[in-house]
Protein backbone atom coordinates (compact mmCIF):
# COMPACT_ATOMS: atom_id res chain seq x y z
CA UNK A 1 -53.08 192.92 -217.09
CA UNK A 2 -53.72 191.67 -213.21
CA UNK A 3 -57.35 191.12 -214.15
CA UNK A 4 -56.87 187.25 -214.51
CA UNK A 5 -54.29 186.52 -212.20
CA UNK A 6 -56.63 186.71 -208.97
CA UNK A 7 -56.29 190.06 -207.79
CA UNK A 8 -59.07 191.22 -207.10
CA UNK A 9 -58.52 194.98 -206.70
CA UNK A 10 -60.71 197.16 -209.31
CA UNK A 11 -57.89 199.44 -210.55
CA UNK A 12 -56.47 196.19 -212.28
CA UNK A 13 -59.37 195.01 -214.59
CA UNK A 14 -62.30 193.74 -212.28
CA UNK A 15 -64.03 191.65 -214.75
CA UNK A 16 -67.80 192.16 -215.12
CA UNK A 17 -69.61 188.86 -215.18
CA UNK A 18 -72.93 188.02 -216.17
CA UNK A 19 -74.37 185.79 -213.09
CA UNK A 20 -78.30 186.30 -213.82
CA UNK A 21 -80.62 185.14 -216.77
CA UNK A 22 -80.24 183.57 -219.37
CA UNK A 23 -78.67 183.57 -223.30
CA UNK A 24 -82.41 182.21 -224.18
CA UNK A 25 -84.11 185.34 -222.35
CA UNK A 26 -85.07 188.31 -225.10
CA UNK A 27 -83.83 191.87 -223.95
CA UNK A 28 -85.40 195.05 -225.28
CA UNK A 29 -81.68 197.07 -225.56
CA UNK A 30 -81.08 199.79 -223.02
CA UNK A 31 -79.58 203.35 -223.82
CA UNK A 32 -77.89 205.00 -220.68
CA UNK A 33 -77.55 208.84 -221.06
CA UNK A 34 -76.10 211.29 -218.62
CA UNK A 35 -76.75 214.27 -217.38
CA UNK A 36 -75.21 217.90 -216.26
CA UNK A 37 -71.69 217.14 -215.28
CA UNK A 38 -72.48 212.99 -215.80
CA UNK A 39 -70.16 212.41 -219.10
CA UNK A 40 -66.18 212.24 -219.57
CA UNK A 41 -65.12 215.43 -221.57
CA UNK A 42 -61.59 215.38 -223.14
CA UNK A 43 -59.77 217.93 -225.15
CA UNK A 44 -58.52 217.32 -228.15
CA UNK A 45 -55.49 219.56 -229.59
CA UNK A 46 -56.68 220.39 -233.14
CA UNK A 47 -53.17 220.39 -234.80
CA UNK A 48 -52.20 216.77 -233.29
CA UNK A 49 -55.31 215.33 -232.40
CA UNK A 50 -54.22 214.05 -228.98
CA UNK A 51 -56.97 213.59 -226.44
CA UNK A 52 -56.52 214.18 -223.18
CA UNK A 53 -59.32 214.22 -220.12
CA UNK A 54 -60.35 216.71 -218.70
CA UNK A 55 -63.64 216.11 -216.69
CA UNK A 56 -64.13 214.45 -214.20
CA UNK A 57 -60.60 214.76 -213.57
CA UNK A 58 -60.09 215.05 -209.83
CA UNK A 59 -55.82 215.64 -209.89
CA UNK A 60 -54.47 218.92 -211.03
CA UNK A 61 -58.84 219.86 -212.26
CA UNK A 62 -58.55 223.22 -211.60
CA UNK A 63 -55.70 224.11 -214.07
CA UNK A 64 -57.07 221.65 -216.53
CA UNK A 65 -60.50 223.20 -216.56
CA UNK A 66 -59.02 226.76 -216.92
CA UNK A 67 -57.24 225.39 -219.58
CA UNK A 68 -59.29 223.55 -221.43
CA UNK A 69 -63.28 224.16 -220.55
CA UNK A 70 -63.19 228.15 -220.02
CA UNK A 71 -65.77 228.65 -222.78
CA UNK A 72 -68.14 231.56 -223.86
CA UNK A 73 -71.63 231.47 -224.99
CA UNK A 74 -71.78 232.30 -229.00
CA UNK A 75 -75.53 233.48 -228.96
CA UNK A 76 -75.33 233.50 -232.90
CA UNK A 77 -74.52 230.12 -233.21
CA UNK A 78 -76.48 228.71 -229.78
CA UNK A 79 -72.76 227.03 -229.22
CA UNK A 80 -70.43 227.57 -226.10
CA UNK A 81 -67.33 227.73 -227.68
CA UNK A 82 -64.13 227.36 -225.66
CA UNK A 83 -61.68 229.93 -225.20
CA UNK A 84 -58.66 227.96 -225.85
CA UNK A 85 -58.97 227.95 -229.95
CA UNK A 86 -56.01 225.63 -230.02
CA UNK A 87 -58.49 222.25 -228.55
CA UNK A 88 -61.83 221.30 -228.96
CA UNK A 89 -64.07 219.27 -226.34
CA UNK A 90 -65.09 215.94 -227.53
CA UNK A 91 -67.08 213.05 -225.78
CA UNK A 92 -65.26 209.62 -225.79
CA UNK A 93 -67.17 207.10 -227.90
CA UNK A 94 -65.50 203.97 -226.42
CA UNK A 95 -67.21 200.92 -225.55
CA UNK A 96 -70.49 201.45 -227.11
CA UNK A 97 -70.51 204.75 -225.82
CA UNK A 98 -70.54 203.16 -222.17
CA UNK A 99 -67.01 204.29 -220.92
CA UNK A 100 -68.20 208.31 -221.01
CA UNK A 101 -70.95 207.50 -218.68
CA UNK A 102 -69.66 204.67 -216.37
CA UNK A 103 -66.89 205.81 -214.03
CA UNK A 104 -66.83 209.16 -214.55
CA UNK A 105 -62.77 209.81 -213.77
CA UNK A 106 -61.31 206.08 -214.72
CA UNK A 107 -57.90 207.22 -213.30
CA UNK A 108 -56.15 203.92 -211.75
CA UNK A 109 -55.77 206.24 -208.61
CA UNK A 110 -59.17 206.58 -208.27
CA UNK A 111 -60.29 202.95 -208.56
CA UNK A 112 -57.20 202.23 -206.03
CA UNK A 113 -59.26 204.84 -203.56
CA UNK A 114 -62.44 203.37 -204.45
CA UNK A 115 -63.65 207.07 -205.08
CA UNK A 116 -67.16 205.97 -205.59
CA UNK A 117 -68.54 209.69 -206.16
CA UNK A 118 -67.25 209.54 -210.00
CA UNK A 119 -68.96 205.86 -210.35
CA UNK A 120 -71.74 207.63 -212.00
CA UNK A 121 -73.53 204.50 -214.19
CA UNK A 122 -70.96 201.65 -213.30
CA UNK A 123 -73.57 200.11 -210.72
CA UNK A 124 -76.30 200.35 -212.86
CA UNK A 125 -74.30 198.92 -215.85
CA UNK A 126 -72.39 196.22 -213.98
CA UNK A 127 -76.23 195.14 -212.89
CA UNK A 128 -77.18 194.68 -216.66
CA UNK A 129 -74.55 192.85 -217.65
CA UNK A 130 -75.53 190.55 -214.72
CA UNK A 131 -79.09 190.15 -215.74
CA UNK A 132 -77.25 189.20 -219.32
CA UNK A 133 -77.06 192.18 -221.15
CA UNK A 134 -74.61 192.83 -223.50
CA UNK A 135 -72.76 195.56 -224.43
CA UNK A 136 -73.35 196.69 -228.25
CA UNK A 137 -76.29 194.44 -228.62
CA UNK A 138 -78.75 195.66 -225.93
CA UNK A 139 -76.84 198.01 -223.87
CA UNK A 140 -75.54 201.46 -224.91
CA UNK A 141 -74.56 204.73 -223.69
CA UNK A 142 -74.32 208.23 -225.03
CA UNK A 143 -72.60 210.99 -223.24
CA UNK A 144 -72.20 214.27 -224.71
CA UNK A 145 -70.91 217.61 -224.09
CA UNK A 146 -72.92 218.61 -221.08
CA UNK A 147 -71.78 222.37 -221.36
CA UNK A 148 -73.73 222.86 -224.68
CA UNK A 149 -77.53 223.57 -224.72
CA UNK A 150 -79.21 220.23 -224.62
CA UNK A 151 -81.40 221.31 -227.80
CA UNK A 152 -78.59 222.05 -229.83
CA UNK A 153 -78.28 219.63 -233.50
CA UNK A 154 -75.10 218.39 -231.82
CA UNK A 155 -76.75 216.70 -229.17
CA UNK A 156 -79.77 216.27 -230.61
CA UNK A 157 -78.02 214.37 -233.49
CA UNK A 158 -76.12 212.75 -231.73
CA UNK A 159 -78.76 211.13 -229.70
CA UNK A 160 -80.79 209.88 -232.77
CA UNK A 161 -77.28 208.42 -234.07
CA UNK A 162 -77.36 206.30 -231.13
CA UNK A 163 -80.68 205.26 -231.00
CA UNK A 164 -80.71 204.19 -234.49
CA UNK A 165 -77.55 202.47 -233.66
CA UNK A 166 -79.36 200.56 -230.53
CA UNK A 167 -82.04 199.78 -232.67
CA UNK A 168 -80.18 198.37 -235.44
CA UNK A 169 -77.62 195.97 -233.21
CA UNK A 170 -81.14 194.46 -231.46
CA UNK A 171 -82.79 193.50 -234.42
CA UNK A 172 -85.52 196.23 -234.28
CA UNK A 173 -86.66 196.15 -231.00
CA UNK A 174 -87.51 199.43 -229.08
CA UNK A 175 -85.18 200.97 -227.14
CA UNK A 176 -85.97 202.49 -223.51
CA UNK A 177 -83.74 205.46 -222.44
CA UNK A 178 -82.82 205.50 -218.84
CA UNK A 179 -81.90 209.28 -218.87
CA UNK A 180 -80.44 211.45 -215.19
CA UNK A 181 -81.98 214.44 -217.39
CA UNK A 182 -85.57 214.96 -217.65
CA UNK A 183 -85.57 217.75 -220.78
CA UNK A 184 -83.72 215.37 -223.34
């Protein structure tokens, strides 16, 4: 909304702008993952389907988290399972799966404060997009649900989903993961 209009303040739409490189310049694509506690979680109410975030979240977190992320450890299924049965915890897929990794509580409050604690890949993907890459082409991200076992078919799946998805949108080309997590 203010993002054009020469305010420069990042709660109103800072606009990322490629400065570096060049269109001509070939880029291998680039898939950002998170790790422990490095993803947006929301719940999602299972009879509406209403999302709503709930980590990071740094106002009114502790009653959130109670409510939403209490979970249990199902050791038949290898699952942590929430205790609220009426939600489930999803990962947002926005932006090429960018937005769950790049400011980790996007709360206009927080930008105002420049809380740079939750700016957990926003750096490190606003330098990309300088040095010209571009999001859905060569760079990705894939957060997931950083309270389930990391070897779990959820996660696991989900990662190949991406990376075939990274792979596809560059034509082919490999695709390095820049990972905070060393046992992905």
């Amino acid at each position: 909304m203010f993002g054009h209009c020469g305010i420069g303040l990042p709660c109103f739409g800072r606009q990322r702008r490629r400065r570096y490189g060049s269109d001509e310049e070939v880029r291998e694509p680039v898939l950002l993952v998170s790790g422990i506690g490095g993803s947006i979680l929301n719940s999602k109410r299972k009879d509406k389907g209403s999302q709503m975030r709930v980590w990071v979240r740094i106002l009114f977190s502790n009653y959130e988290f109670k409510k939403c992320l209490w979970s249990i450890y199902n050791p038949e299924t290898g699952y942590t399972e929430t205790l609220n049965l009426d939600i489930e915890i999803v990962v947002p897929e926005d932006d090429y799966g960018l937005h769950a990794v790049d400011i980790l509580d996007p709360a206009w409050r927080v930008k105002l404060l420049l809380v740079t604690d939750v700016y957990h890949f926003h750096d490190m993907i606003d330098m990309l997009i300088d040095c010209g890459y571009k999001k859905g082409s060569t760079l990705f991200g894939y957060g997931y649900d950083f309270h389930q076992s990391n070897r779990i078919d959820q996660a696991m799946n989900g990662l190949k989903m991406k990376l075939q998805t990274a792979y596809k949108a560059s034509g082919g080309k490999k695709v390095p993961l820049a990972a905070s997590m060393i046992d992905f």
